[in-house]
N, C-alpha and C. Protein backbone atom coordinates (compact mmCIF):
# COMPACT_ATOMS: atom_id res chain seq x y z
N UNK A 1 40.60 9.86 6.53
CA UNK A 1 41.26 11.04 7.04
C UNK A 1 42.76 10.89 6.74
N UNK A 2 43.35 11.71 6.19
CA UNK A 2 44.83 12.01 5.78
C UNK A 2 45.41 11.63 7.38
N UNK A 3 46.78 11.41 7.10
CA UNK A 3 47.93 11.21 8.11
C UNK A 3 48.10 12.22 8.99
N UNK A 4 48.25 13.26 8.47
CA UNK A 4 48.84 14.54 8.68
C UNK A 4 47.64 14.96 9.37
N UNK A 5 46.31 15.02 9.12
CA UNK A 5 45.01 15.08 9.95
C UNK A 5 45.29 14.68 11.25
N UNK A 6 45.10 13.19 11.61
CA UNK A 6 45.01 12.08 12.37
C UNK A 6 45.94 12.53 13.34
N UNK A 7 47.53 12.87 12.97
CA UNK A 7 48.28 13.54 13.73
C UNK A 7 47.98 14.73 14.08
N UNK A 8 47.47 15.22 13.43
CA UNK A 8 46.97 16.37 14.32
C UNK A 8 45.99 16.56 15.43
N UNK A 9 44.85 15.43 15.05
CA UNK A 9 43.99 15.34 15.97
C UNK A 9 44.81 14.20 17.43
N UNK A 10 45.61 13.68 17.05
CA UNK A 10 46.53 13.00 18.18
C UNK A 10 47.05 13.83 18.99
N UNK A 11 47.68 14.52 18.37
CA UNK A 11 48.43 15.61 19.23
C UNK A 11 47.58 16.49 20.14
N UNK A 12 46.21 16.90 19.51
CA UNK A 12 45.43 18.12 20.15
C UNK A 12 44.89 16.98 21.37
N UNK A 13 44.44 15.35 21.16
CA UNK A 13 44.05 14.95 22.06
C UNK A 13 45.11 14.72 23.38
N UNK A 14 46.52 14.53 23.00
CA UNK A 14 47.31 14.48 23.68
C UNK A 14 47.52 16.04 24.64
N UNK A 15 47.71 16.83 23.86
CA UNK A 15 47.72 17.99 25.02
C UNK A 15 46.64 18.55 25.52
N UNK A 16 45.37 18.01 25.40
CA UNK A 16 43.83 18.17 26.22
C UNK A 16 44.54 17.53 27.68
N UNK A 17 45.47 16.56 27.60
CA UNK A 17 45.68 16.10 29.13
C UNK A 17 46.59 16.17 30.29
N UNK A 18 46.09 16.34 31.36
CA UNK A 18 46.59 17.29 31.95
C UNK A 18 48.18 16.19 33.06
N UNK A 19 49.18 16.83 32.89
CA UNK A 19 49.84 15.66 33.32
C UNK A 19 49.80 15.00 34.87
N UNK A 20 49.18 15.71 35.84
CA UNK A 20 48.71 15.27 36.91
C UNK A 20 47.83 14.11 37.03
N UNK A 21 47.10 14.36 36.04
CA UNK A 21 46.09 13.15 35.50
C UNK A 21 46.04 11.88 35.77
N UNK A 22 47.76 11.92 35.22
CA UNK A 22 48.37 10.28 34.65
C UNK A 22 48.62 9.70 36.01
N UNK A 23 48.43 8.46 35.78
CA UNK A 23 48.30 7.53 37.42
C UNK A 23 50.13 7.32 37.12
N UNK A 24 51.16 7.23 38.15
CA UNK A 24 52.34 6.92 37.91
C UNK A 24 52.48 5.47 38.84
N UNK A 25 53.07 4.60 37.78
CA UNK A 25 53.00 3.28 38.81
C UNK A 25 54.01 3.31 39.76
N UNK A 26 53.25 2.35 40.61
CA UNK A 26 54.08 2.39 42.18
C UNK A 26 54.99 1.99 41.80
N UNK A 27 55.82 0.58 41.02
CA UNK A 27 57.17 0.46 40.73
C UNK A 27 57.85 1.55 40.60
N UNK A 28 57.43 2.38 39.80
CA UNK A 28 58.00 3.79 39.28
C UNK A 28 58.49 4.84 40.80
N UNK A 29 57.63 4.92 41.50
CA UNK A 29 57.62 5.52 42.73
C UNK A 29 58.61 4.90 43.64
N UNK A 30 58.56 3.65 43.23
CA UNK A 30 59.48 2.76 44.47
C UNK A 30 61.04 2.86 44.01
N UNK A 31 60.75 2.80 42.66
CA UNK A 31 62.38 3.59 42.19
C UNK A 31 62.83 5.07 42.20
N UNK A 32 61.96 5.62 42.17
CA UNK A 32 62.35 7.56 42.75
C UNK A 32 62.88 7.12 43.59
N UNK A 33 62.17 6.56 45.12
CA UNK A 33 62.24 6.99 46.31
C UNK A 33 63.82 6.02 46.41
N UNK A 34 63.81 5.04 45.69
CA UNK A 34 65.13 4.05 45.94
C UNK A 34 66.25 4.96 45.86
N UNK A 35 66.32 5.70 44.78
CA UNK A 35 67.54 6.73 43.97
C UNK A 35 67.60 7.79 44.81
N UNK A 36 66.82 8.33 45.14
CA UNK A 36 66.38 9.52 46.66
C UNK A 36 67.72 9.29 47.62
N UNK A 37 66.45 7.95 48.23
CA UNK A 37 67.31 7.25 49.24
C UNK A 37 68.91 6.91 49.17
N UNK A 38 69.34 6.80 47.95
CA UNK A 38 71.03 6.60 47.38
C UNK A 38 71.60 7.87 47.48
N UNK A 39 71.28 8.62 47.27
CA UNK A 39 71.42 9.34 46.80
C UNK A 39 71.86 10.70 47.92
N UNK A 40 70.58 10.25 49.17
CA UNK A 40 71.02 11.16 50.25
C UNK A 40 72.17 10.58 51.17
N UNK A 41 72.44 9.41 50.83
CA UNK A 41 73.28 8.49 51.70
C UNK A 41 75.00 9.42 51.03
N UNK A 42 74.50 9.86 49.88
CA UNK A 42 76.18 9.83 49.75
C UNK A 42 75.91 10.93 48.35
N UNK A 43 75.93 11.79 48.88
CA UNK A 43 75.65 13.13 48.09
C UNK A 43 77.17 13.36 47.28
N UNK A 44 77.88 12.97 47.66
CA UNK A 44 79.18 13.34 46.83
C UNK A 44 79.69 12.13 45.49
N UNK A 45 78.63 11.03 45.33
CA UNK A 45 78.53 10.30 43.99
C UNK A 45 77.89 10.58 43.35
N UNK A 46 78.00 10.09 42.02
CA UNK A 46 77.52 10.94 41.19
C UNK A 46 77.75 11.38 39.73
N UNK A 47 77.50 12.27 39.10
CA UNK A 47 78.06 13.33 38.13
C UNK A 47 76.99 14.24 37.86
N UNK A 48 77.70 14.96 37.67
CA UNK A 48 76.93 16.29 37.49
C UNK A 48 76.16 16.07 35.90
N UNK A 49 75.25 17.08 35.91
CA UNK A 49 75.01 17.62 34.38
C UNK A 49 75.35 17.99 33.60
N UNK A 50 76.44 19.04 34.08
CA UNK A 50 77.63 18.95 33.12
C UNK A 50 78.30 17.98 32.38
N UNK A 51 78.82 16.89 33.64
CA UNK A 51 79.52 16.18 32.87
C UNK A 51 78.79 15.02 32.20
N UNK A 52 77.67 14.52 32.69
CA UNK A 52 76.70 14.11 31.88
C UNK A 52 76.39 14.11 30.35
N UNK A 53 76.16 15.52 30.05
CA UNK A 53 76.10 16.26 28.91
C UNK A 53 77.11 15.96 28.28
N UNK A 54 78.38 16.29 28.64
CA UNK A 54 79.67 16.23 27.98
C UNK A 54 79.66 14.55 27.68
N UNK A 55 79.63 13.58 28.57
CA UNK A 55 79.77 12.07 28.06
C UNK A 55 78.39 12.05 27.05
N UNK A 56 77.74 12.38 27.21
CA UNK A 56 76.21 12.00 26.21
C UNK A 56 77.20 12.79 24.60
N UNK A 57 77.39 13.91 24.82
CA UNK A 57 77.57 14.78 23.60
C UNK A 57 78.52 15.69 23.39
N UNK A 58 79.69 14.70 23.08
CA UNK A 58 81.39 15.56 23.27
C UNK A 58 81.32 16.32 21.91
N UNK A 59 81.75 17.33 22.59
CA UNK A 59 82.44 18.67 22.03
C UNK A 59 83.36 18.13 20.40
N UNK A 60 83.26 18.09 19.58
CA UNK A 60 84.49 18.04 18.31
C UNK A 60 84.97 19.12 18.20
């Protein structure tokens, strides 16, 4: 089977699934809830999305 096949059939198997599906590990969970928890402690640290954006991808 060609490349370009194979990827295709990857992809169609990939979006057959539904993302609820996926088991999310508890580490994973224990770090949401960590950053949550930071996060409500002191709502005024931070940066926005804006400026996020802007450090990720300055303007020339």
């Amino acid at each position: 089977m060609p490349v370009s096949e194979r990827l295709h059939l990857i992809e169609t198997l990939w979006d057959s699934i539904d993302s609820n599906d996926l088991p999310v590990p508890e580490s994973h969970l224990r770090a949401l809830d960590t950053a949550l928890a930071d996060y409500e402690r002191n709502t005024n640290e931070g940066s926005s999305w804006d400026e996020v954006r802007e450090e990720l991808f300055p303007r020339r």
